[in-house]
C-alpha atoms as a PDB file:
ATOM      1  CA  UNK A   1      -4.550 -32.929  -6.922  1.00  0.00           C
ATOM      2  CA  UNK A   2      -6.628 -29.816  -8.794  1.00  0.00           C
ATOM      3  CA  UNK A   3      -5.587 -26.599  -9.200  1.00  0.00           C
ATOM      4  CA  UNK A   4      -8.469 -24.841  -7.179  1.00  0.00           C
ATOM      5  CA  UNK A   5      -5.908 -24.464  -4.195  1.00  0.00           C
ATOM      6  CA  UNK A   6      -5.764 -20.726  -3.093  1.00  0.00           C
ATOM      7  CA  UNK A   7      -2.470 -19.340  -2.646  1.00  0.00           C
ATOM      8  CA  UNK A   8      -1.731 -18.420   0.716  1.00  0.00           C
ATOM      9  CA  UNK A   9       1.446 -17.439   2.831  1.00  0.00           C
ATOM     10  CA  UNK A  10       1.795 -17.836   6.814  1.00  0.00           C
ATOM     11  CA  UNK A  11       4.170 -16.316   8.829  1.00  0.00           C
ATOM     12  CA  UNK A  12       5.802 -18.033  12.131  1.00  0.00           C
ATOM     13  CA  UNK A  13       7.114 -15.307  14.173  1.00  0.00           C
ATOM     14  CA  UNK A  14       9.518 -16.512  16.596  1.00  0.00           C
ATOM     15  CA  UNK A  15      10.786 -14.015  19.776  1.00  0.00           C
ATOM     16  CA  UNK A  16      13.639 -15.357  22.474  1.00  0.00           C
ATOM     17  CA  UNK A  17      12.976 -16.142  25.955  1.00  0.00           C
ATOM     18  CA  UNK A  18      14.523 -15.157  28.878  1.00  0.00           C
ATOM     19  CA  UNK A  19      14.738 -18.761  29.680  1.00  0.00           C
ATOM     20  CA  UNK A  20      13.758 -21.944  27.419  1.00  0.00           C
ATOM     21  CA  UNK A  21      13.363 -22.084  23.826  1.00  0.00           C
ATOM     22  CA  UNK A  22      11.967 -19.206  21.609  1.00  0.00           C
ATOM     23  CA  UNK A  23       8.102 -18.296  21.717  1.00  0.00           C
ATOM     24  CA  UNK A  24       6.051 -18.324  18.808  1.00  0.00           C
ATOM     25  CA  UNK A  25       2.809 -15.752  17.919  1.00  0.00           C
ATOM     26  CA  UNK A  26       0.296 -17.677  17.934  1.00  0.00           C
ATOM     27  CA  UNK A  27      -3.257 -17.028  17.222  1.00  0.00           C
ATOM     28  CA  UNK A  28      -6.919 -18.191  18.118  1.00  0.00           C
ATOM     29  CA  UNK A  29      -9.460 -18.375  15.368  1.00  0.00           C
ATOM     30  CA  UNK A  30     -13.050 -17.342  16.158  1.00  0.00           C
ATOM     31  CA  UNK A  31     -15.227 -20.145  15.858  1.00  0.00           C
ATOM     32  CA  UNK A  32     -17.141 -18.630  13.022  1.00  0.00           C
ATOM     33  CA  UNK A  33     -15.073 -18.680  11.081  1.00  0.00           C
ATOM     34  CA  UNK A  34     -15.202 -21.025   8.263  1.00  0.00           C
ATOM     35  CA  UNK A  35     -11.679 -22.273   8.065  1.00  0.00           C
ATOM     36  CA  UNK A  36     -10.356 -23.732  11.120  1.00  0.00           C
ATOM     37  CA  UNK A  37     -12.538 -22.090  12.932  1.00  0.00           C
ATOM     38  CA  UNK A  38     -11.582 -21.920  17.170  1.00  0.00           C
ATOM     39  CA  UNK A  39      -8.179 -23.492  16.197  1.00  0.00           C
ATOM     40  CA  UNK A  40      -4.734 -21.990  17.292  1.00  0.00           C
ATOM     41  CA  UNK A  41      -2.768 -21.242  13.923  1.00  0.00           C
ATOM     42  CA  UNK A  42       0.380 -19.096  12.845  1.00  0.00           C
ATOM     43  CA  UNK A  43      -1.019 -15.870  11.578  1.00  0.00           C
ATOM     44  CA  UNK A  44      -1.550 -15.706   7.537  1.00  0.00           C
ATOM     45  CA  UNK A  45      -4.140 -15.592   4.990  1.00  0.00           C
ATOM     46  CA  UNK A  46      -4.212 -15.692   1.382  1.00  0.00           C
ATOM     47  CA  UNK A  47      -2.129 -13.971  -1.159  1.00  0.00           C
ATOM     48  CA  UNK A  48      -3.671 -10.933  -2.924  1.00  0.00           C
ATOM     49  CA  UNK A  49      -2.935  -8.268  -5.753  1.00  0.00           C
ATOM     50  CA  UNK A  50      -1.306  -5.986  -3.574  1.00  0.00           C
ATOM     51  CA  UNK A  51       1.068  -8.898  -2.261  1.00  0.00           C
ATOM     52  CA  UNK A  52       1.783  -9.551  -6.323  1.00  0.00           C
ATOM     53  CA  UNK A  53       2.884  -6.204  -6.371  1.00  0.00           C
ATOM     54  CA  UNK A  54       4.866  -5.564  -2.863  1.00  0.00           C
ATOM     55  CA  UNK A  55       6.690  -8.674  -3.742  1.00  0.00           C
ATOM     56  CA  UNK A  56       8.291  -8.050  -7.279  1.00  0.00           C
ATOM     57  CA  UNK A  57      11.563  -9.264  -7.697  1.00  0.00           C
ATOM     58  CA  UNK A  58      11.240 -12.443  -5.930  1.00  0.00           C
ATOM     59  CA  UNK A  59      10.068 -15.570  -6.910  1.00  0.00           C
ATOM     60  CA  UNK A  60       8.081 -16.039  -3.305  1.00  0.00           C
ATOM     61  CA  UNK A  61       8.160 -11.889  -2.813  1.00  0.00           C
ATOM     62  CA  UNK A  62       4.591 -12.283  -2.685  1.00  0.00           C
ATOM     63  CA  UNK A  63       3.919 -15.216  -0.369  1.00  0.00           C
ATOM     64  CA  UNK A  64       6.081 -12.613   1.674  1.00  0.00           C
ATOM     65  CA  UNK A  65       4.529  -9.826   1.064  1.00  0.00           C
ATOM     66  CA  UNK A  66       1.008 -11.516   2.807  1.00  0.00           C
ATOM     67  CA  UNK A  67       2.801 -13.145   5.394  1.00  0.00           C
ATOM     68  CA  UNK A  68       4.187  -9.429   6.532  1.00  0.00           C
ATOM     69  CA  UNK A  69       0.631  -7.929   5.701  1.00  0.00           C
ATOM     70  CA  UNK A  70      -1.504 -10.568   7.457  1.00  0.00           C
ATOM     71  CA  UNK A  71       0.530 -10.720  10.420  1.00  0.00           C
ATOM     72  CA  UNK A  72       0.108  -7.124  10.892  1.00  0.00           C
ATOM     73  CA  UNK A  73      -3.885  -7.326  10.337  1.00  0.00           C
ATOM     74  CA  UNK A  74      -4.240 -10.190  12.572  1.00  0.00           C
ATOM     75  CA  UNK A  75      -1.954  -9.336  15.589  1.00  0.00           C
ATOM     76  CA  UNK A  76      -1.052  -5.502  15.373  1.00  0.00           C
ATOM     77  CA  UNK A  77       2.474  -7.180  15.251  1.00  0.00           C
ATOM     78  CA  UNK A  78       4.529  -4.984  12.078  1.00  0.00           C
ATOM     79  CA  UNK A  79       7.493  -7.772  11.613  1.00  0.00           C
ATOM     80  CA  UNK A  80       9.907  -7.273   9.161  1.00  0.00           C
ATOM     81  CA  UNK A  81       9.118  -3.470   8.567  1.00  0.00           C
ATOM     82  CA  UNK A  82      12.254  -0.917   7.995  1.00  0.00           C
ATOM     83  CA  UNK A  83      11.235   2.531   9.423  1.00  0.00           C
ATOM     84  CA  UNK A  84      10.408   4.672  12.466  1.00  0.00           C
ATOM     85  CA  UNK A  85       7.313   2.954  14.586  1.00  0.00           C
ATOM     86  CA  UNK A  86       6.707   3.266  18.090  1.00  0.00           C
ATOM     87  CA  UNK A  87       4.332   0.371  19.878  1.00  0.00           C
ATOM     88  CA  UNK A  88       1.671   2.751  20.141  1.00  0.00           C
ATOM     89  CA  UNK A  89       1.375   3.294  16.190  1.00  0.00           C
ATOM     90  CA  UNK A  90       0.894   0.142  15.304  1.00  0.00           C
ATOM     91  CA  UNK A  91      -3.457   0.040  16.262  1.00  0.00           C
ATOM     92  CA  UNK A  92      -3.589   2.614  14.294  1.00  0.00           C
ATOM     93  CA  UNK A  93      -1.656   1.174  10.948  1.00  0.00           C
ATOM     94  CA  UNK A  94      -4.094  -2.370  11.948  1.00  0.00           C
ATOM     95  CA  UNK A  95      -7.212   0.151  11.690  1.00  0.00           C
ATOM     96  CA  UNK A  96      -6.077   1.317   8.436  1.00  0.00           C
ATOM     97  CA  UNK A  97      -5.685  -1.890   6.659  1.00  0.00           C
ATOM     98  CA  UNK A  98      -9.057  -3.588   8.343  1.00  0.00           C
ATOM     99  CA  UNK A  99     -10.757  -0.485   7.180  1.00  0.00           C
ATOM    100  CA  UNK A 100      -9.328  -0.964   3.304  1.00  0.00           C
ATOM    101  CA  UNK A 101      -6.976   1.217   2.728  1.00  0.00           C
ATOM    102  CA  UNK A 102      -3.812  -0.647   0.728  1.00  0.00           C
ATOM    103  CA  UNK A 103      -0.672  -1.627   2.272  1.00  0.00           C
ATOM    104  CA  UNK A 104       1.293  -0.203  -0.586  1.00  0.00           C
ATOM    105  CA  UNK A 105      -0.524   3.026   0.552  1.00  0.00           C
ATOM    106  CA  UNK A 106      -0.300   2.288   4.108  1.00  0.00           C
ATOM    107  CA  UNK A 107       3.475   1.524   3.845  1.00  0.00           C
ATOM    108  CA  UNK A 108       3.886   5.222   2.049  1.00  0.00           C
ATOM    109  CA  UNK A 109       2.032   7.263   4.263  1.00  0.00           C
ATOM    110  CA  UNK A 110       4.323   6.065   7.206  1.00  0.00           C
ATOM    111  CA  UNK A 111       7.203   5.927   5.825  1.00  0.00           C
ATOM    112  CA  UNK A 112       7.849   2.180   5.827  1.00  0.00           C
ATOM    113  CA  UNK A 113       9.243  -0.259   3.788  1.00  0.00           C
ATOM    114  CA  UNK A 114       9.355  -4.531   3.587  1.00  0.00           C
ATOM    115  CA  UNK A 115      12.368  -6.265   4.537  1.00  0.00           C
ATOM    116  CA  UNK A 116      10.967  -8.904   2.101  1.00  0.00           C
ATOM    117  CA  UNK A 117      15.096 -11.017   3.072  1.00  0.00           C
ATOM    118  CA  UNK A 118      13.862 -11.142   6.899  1.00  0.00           C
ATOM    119  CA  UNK A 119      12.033 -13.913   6.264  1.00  0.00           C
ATOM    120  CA  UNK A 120      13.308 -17.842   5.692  1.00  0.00           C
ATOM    121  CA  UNK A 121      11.499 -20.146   3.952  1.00  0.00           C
ATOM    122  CA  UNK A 122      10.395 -22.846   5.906  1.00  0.00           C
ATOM    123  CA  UNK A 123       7.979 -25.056   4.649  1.00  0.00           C
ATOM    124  CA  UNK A 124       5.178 -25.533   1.921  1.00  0.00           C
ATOM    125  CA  UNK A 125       1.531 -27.428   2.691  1.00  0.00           C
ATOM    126  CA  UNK A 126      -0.863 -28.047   0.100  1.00  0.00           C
ATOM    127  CA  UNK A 127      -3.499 -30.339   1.378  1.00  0.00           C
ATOM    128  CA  UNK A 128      -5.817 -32.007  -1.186  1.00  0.00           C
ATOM    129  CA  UNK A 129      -8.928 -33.254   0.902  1.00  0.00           C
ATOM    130  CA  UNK A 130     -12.361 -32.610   0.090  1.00  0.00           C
ATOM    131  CA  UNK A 131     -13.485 -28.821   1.427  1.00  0.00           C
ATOM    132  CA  UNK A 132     -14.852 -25.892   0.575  1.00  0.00           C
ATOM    133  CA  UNK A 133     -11.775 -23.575   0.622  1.00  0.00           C
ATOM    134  CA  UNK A 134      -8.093 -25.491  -0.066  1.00  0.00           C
ATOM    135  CA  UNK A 135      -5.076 -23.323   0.507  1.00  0.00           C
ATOM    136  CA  UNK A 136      -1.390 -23.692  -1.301  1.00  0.00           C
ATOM    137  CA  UNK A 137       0.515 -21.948   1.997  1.00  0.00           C
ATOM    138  CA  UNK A 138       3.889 -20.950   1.884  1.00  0.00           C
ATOM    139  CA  UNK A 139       5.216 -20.816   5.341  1.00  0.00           C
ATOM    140  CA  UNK A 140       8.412 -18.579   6.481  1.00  0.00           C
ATOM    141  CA  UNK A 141      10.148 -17.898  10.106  1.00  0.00           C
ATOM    142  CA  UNK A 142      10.674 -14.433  11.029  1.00  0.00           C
ATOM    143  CA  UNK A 143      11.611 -12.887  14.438  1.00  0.00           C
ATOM    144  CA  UNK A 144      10.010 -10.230  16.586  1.00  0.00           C
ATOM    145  CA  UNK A 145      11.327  -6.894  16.514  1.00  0.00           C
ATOM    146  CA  UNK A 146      12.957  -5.786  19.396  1.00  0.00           C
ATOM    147  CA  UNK A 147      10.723  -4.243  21.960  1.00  0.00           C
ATOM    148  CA  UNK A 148       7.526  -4.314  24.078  1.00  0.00           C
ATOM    149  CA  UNK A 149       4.472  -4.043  21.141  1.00  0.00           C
ATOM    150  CA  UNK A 150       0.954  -4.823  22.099  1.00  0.00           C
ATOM    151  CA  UNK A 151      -1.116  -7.637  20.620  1.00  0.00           C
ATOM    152  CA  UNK A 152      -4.425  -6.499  19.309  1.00  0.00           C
ATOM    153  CA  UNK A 153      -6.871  -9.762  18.059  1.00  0.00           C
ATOM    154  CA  UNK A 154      -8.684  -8.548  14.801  1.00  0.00           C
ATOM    155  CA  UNK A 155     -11.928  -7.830  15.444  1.00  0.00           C
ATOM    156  CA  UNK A 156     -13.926 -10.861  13.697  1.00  0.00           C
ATOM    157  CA  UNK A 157     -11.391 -13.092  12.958  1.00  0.00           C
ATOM    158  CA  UNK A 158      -8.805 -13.542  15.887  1.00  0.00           C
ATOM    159  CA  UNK A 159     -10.327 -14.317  19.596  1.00  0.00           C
ATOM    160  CA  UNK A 160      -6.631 -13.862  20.936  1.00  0.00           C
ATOM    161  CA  UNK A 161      -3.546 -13.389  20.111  1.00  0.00           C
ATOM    162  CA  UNK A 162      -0.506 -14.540  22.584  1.00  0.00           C
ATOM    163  CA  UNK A 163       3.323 -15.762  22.559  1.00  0.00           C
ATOM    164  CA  UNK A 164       3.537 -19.184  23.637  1.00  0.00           C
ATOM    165  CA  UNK A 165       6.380 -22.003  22.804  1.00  0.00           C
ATOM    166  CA  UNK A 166       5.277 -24.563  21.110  1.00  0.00           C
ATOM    167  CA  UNK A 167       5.646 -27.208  23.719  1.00  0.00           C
ATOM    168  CA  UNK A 168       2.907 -25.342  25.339  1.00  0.00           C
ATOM    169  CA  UNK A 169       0.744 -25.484  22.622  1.00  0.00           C
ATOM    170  CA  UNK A 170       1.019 -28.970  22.445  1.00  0.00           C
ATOM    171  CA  UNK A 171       0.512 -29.645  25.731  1.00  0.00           C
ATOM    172  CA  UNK A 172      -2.693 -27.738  25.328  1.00  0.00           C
ATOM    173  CA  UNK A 173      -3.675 -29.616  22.441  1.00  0.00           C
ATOM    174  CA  UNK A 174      -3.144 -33.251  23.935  1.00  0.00           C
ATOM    175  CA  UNK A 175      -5.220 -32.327  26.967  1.00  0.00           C
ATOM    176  CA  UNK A 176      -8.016 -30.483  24.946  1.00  0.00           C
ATOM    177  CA  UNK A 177      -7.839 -27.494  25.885  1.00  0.00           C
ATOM    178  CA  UNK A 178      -6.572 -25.836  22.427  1.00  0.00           C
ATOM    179  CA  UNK A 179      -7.272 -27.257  18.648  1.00  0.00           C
ATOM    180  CA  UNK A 180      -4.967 -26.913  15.845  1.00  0.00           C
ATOM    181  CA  UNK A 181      -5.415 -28.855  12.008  1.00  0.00           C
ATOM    182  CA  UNK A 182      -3.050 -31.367  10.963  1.00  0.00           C
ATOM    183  CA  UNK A 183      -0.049 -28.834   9.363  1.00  0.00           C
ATOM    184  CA  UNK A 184      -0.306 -27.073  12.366  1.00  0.00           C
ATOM    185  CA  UNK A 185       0.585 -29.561  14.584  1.00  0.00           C
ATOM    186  CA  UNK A 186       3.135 -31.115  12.760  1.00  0.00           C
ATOM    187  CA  UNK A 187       5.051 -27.718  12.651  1.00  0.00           C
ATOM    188  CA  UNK A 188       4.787 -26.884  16.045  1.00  0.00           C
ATOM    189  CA  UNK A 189       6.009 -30.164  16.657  1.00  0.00           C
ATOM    190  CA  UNK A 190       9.153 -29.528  14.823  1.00  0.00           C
ATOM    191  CA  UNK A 191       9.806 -26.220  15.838  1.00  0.00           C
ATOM    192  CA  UNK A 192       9.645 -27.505  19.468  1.00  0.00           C
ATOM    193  CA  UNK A 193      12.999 -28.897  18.563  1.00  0.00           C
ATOM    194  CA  UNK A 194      14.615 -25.395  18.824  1.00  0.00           C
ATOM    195  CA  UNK A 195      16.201 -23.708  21.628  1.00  0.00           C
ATOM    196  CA  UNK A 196      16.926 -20.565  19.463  1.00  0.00           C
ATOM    197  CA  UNK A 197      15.747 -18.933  16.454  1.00  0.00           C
ATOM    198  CA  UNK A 198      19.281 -19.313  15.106  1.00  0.00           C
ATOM    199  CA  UNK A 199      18.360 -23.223  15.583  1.00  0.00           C
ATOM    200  CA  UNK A 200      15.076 -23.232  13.472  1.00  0.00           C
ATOM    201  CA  UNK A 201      16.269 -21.123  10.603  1.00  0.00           C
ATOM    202  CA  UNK A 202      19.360 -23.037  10.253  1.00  0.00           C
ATOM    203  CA  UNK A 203      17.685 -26.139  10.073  1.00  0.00           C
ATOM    204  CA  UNK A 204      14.791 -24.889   7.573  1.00  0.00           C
ATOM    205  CA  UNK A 205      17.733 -24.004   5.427  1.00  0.00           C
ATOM    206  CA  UNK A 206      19.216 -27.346   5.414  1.00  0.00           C
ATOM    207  CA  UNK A 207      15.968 -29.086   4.007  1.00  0.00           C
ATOM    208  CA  UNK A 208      14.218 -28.783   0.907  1.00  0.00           C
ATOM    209  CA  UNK A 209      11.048 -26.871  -0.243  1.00  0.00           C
ATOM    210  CA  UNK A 210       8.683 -29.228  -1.373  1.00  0.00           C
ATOM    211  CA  UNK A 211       5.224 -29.082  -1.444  1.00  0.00           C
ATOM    212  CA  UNK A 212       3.993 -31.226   0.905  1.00  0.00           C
ATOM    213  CA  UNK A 213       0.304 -33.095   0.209  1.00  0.00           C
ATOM    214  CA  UNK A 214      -0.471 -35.529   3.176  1.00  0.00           C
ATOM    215  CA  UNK A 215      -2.223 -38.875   2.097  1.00  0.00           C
ATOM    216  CA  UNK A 216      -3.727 -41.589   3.645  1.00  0.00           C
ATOM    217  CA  UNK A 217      -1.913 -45.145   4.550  1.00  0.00           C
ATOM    218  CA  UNK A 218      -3.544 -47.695   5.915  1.00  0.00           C
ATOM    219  CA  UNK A 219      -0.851 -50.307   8.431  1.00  0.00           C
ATOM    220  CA  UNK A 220      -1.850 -53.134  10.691  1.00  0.00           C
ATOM    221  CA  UNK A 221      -6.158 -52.320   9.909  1.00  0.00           C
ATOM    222  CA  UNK A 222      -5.576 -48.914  10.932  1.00  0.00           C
ATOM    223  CA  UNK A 223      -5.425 -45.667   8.364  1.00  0.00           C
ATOM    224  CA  UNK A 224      -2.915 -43.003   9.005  1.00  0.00           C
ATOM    225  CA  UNK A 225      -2.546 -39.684   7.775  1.00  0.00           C
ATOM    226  CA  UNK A 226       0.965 -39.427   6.256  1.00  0.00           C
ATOM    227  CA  UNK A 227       3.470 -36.729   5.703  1.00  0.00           C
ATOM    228  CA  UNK A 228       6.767 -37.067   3.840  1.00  0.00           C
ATOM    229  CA  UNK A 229       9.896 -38.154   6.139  1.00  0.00           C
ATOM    230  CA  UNK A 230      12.818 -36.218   4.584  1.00  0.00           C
ATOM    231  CA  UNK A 231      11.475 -32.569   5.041  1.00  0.00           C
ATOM    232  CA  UNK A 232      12.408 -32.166   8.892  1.00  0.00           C
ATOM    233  CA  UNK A 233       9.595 -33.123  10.593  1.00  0.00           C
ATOM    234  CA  UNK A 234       9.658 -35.403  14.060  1.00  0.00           C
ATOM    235  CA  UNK A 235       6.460 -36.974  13.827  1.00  0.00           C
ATOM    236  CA  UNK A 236       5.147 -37.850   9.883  1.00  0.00           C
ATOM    237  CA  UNK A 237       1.821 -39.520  10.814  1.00  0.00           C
ATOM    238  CA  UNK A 238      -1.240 -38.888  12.695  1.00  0.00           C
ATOM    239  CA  UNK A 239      -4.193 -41.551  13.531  1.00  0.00           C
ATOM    240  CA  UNK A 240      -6.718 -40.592  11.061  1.00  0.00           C
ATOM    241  CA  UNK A 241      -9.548 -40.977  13.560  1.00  0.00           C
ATOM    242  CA  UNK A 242      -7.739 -37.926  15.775  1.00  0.00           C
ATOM    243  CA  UNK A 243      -6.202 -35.491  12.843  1.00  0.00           C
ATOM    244  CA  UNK A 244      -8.171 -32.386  12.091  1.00  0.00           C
ATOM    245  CA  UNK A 245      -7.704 -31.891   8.437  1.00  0.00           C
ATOM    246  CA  UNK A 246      -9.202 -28.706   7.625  1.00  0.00           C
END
């Protein structure tokens, strides 16, 4: 594996239902763009400067510091922010950041702050296939804050923006209606084994962080793409022929 991989940090936010297992934010890609492009992914992007500095003091502060950041850009959703918002402020505080100005800055102005220990660790993917752009993504759960906040797509980048469960996204996926890549899809299938958010974080806590770099096995004439089988997940193997690997 090289070390050309871009660090990265996604953020699985996770809300309770009034009935049946949690919902996730989940968001559509626009087809232009060049990495998994039209697919349905967790919010997230890659970790910058800012994040380096936001996240001092831990050793993955700045995986969370993105994750927060990101999620905010992407969905107008401000998780784990301490401080007085209203739904209504948050377009504005997405306007901000798409238009440049620094979430350090951003955070100051309004009088927020990052509840960096919000967020659990729950998984790290570092593919190693042959693409343009390779990401090193840290993945944590978080949960919604309390209340009714609007979802607002980023203009470019997101074609929607929605709370689904994650049986629902696979049941999208298997009858084509959706697309997700390969890490995608093997993390909604294992958070589809929650009925609460309590669940899923208790569970990430009980496995191990490991970096996890799928290969391909070949069983029987047939090539697989593999996962390993001690990290939590269901289902460690895709048909090669079907798994989007981007």
């Amino acid at each position: 594996m090289t070390d050309d991989a871009i660090p990265a940090a996604t953020l699985i936010v996770m809300r309770e239902a009034a009935a049946g297992p949690p919902e996730l934010l989940m968001v559509t890609r626009t087809r232009a763009m060049a990495f998994a492009g039209g697919a349905m992914v967790f919010p997230g992007g890659r970790i910058d400067a800012q994040d380096q500095t936001l996240g001092a003091g831990l050793p993955d502060g700045p995986a969370r510091a993105a994750a927060i950041r990101e999620t905010l850009e992407e969905s107008g959703l401000p998780v784990a922010l301490r401080g007085a918002l209203e739904p209504g402020s948050t377009a504005l505080l997405q306007q901000k950041l798409h238009a440049g100005t620094p979430f350090r800055d951003l955070l100051q102005q309004h009088g927020l702050a990052l509840d960096l220990d919000a967020l659990t660790p729950f998984a790290r993917w570092k593919p190693a296939f042959k693409q343009p752009r390779k990401f090193d993504t840290l993945f944590f759960l978080a949960e919604a804050p309390a209340g009714d906040w609007p979802l607002l797509p980023q203009p470019g980048e997101c074609e929607q923006v929605e709370w689904i469960t994650a049986a629902a996204v696979l049941d999208r996926i298997a009858e084509g209606s959706a697309s997700a890549i390969f890490p995608t899809v093997r993390n909604l299938e294992r958070l589809a084994l929650f009925a609460s958010i309590t669940e899923a974080r208790t569970h990430a806590e009980a496995h191990p962080i490991e970096t996890i770099t799928p290969w391909i096995e070949e069983e029987d004439g047939e090539r697989w793409l593999r996962i390993p089988e001690h990290l939590g997940y269901p289902v460690t193997r895709e048909r090669l022929s079907e798994a989007i690997r981007a």
